[in-house]
C-alpha atoms as a PDB file:
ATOM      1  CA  UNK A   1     -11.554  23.504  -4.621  1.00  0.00           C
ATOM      2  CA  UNK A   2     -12.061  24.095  -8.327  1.00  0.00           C
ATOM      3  CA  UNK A   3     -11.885  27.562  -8.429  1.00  0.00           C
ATOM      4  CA  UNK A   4      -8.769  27.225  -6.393  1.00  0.00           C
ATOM      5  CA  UNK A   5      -7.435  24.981  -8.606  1.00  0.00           C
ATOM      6  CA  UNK A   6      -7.911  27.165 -12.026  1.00  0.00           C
ATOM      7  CA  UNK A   7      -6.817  30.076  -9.668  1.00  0.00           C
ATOM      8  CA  UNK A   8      -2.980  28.152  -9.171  1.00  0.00           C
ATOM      9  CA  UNK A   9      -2.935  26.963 -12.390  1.00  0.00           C
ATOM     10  CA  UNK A  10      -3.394  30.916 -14.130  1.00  0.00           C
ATOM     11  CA  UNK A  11      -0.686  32.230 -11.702  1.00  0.00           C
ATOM     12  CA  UNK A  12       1.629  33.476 -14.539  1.00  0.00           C
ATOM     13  CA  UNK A  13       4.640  31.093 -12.981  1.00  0.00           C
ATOM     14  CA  UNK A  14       2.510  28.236 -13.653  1.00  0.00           C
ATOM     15  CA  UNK A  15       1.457  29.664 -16.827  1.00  0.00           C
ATOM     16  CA  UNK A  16       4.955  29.788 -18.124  1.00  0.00           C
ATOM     17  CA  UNK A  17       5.534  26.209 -16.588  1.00  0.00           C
ATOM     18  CA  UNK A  18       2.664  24.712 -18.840  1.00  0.00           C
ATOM     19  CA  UNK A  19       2.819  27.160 -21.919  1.00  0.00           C
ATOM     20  CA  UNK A  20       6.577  26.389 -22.142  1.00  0.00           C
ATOM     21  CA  UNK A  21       7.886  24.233 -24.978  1.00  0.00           C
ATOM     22  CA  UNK A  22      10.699  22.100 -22.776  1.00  0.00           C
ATOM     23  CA  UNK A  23       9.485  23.718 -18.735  1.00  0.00           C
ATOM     24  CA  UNK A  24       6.766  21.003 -18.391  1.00  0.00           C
ATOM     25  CA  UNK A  25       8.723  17.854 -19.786  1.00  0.00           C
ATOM     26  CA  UNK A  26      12.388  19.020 -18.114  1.00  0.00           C
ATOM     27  CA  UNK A  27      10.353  19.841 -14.739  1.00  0.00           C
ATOM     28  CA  UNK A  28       8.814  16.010 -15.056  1.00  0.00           C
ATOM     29  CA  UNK A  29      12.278  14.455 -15.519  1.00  0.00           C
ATOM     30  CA  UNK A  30      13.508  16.459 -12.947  1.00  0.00           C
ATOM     31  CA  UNK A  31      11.071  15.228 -10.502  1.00  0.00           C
ATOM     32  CA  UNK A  32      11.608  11.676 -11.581  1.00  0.00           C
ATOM     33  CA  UNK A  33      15.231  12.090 -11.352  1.00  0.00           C
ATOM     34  CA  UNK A  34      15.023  13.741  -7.743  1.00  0.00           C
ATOM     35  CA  UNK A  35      12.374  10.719  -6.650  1.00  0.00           C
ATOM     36  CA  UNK A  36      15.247   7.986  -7.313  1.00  0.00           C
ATOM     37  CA  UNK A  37      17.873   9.397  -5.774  1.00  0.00           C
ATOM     38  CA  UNK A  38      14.916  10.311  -2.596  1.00  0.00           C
ATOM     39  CA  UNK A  39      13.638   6.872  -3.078  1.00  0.00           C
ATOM     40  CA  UNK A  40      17.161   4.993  -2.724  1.00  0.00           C
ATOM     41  CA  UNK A  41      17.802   6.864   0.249  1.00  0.00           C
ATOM     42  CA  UNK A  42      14.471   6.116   1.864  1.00  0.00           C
ATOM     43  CA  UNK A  43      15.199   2.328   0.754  1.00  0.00           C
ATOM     44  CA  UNK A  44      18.898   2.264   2.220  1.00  0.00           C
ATOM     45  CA  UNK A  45      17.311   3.438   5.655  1.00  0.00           C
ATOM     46  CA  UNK A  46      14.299   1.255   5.780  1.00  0.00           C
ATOM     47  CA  UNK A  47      16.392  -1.752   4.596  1.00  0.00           C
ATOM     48  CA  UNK A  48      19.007  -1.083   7.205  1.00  0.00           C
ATOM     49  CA  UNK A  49      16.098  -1.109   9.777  1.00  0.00           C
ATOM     50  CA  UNK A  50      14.409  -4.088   8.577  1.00  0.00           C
ATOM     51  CA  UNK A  51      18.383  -5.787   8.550  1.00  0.00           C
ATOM     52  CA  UNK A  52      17.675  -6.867   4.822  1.00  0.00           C
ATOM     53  CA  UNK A  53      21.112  -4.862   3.914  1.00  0.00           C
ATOM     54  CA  UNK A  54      23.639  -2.473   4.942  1.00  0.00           C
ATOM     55  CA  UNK A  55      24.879  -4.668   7.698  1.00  0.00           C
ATOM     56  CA  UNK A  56      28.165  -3.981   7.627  1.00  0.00           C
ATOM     57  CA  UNK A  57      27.273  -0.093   8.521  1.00  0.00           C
ATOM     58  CA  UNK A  58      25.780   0.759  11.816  1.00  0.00           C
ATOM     59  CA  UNK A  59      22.230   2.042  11.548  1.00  0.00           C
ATOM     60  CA  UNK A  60      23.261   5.275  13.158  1.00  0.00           C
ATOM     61  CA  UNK A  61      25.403   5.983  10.511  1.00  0.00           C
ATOM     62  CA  UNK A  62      23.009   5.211   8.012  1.00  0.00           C
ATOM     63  CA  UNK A  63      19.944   7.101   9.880  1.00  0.00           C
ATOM     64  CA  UNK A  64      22.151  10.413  10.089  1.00  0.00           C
ATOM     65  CA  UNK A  65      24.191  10.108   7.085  1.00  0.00           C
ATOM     66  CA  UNK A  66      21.103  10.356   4.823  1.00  0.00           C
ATOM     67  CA  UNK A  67      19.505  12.772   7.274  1.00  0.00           C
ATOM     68  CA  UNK A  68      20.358  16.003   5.479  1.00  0.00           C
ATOM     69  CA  UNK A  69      20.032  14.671   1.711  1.00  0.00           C
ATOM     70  CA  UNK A  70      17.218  12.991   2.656  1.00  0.00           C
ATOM     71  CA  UNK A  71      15.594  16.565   3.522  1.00  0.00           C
ATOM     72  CA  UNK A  72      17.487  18.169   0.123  1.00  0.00           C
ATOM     73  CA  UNK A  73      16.097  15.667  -1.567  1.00  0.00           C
ATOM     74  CA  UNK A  74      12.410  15.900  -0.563  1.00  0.00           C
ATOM     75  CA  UNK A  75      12.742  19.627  -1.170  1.00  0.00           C
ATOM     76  CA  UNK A  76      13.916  19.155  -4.619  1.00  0.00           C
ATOM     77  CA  UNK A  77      11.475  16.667  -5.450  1.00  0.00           C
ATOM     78  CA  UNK A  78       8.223  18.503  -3.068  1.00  0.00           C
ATOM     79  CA  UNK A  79       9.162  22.144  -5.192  1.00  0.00           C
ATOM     80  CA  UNK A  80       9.323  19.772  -8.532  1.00  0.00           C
ATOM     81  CA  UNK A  81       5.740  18.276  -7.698  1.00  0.00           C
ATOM     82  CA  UNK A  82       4.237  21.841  -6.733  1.00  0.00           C
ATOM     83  CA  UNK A  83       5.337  23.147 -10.099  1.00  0.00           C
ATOM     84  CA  UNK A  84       3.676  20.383 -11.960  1.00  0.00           C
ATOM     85  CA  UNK A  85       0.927  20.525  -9.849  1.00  0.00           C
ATOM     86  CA  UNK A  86       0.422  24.329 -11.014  1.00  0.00           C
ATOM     87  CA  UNK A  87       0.655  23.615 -14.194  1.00  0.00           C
ATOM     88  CA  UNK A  88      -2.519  21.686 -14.672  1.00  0.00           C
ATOM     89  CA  UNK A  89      -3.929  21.849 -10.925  1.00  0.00           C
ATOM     90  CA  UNK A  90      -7.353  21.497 -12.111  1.00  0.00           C
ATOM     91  CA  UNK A  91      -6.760  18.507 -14.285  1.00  0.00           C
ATOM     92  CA  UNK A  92      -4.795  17.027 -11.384  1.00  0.00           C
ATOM     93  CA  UNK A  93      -7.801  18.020  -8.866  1.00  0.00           C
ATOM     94  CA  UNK A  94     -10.096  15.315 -10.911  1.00  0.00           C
ATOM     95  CA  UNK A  95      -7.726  12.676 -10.941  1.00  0.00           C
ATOM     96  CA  UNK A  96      -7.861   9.946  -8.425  1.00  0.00           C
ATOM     97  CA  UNK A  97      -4.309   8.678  -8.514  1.00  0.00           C
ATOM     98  CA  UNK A  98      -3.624  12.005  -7.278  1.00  0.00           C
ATOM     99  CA  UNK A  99      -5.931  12.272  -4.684  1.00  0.00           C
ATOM    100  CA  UNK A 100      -4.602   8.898  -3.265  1.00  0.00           C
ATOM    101  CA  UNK A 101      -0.710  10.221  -3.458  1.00  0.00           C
ATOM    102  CA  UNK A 102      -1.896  13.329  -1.759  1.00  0.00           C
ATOM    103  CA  UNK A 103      -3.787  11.094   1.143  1.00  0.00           C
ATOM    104  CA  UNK A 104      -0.058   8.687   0.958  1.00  0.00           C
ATOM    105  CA  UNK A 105       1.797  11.343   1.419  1.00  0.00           C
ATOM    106  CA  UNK A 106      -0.312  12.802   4.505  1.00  0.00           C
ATOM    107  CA  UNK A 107      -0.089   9.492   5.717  1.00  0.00           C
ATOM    108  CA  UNK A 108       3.658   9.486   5.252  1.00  0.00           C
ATOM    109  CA  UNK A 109       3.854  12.847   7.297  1.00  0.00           C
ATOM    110  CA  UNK A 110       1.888  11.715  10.224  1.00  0.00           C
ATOM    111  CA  UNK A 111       4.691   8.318   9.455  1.00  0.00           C
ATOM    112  CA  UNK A 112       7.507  10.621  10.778  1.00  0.00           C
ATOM    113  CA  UNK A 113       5.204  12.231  13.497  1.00  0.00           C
ATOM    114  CA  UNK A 114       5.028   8.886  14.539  1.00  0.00           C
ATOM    115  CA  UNK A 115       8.014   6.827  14.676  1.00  0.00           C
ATOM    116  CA  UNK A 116      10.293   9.681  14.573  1.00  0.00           C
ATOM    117  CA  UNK A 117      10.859   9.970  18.933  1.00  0.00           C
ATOM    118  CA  UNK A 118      10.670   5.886  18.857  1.00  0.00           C
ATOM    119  CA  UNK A 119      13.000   5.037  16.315  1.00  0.00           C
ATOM    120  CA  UNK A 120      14.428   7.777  13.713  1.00  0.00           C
ATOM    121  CA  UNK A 121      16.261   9.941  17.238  1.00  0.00           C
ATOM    122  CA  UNK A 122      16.841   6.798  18.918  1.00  0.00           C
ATOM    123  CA  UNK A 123      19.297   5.271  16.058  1.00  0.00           C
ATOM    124  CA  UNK A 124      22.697   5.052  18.280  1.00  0.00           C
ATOM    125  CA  UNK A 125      20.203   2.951  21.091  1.00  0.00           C
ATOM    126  CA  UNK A 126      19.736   0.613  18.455  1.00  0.00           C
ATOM    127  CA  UNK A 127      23.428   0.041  17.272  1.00  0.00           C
ATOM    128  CA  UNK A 128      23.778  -1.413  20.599  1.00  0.00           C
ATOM    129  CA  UNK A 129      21.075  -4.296  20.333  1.00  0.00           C
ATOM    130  CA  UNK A 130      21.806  -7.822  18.690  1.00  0.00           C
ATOM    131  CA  UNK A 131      18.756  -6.431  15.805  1.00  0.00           C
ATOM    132  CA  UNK A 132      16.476  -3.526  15.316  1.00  0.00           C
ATOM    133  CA  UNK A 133      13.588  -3.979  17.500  1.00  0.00           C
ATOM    134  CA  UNK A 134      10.100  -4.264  16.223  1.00  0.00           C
ATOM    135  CA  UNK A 135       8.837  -0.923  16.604  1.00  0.00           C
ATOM    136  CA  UNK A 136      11.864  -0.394  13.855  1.00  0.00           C
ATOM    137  CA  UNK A 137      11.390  -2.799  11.807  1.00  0.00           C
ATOM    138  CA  UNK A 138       7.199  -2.038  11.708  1.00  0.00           C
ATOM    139  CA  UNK A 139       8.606   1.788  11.093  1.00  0.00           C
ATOM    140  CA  UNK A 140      10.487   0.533   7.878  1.00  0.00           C
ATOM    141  CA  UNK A 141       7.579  -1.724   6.572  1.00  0.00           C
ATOM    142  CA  UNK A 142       5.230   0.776   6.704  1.00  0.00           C
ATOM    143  CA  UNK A 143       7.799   3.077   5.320  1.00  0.00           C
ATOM    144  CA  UNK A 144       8.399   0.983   2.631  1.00  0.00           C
ATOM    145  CA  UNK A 145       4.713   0.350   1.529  1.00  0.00           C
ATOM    146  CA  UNK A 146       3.670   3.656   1.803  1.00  0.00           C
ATOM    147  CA  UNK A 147       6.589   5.161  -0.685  1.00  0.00           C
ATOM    148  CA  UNK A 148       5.906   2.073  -2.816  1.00  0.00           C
ATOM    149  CA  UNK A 149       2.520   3.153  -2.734  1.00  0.00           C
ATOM    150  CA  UNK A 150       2.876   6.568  -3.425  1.00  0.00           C
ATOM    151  CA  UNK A 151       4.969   5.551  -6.485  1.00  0.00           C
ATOM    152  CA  UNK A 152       2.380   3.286  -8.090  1.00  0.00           C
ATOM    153  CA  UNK A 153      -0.182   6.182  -7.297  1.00  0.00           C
ATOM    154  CA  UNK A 154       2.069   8.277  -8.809  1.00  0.00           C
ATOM    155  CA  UNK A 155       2.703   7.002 -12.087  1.00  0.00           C
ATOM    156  CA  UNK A 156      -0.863   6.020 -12.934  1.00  0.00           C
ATOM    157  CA  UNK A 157      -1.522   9.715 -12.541  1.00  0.00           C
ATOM    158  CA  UNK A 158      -0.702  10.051 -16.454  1.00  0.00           C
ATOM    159  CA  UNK A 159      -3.139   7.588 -17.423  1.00  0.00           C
ATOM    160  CA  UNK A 160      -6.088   9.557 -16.234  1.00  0.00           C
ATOM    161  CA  UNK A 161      -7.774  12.242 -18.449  1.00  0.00           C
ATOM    162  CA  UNK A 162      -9.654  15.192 -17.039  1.00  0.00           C
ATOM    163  CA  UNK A 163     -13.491  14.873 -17.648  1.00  0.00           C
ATOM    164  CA  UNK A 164     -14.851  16.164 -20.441  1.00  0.00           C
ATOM    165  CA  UNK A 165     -16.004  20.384 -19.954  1.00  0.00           C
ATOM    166  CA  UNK A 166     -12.787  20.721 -17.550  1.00  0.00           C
ATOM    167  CA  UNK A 167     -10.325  23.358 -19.032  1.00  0.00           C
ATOM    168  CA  UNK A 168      -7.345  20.972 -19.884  1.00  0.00           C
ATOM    169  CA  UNK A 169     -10.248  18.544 -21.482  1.00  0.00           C
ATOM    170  CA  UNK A 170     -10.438  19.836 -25.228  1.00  0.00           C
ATOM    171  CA  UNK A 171      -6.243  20.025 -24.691  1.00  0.00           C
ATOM    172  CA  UNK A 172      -6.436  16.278 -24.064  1.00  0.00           C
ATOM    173  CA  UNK A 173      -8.001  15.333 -27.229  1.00  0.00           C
ATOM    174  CA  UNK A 174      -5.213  16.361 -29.442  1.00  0.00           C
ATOM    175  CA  UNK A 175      -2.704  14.357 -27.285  1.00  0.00           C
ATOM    176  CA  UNK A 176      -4.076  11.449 -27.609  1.00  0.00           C
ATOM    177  CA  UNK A 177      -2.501   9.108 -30.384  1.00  0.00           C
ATOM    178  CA  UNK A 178      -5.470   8.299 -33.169  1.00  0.00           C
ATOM    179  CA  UNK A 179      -4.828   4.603 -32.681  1.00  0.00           C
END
């Protein structure tokens, strides 16, 4: 994986990502930005699920409404991350926090495998019943913890430095404040 890793991270895309002044830092806010406006989506559905909010709205018209952004949004945020990730792909192969957001997110894929005949198609069945069933409401817990999850793993990512001998290492040093 390592010489895969140094491999993405000399593509000259990537190179210009990481060599550029404001690319790195305006790609990073970017990403940020794009995970909110994912993440409130993501919350509005689960919530709606769970019946903790959005009551008012029907959970088919929450489900499909967010749908499509939903999808725009996880594009915008997935290209984000893969541009980031090229940057500094072997400083990011070392890192744990990664590693776990990489496992979350696999876990958040076979998430929609999952409860996606059961519960994301079957919305309009569910407008119908007094509350969402179980299988719904265990779909939008699990949702829930795993993007929660995914978050935490995700911002502790910046407090891990690459081993010492590893190409961004000697990079690191200077970075760090001399405090």
């Amino acid at each position: 994986m390592i010489p895969f890793a140094i491999w993405m991270q000399n593509v000259p895309l990537f190179e210009a990502v990481r060599d550029s002044l404001y690319g790195y830092p305006i790609i990073l806010t970017l990403h940020l930005t794009f995970i909110s406006l994912f993440g409130a989506m993501v919350l509005a559905t689960d919530f709606r699920l769970l019946g903790w909010g959005l009551r008012k709205h029907s959970i088919s018209d929450i489900v499909n409404q967010l749908r499509v952004p939903k999808w725009i949004g996880l594009a915008l945020v997935v290209t984000c991350g893969i541009l980031i990730l090229g940057a500094k792909a072997e400083e990011y192969f070392y890192n744990i926090f990664f590693q776990i957001k990489i496992t979350l997110l696999a876990l958040v894929a076979v998430h929609a495998l999952v409860f996606r005949g059961s519960v994301y198609s079957k919305a309009a069945e569910m407008d119908k019943m007094p509350e969402p069933p179980a299988r719904a409401k265990l779909a939008a817990a699990l949702s829930l913890l795993l993007w929660i999850c995914i978050a935490c793993a995700g911002r502790a990512i910046g407090y891990i430095y690459p081993p010492a001998g590893s190409h961004h290492y000697a990079a690191q040093l200077f970075m760090k404040p001399p405090f």
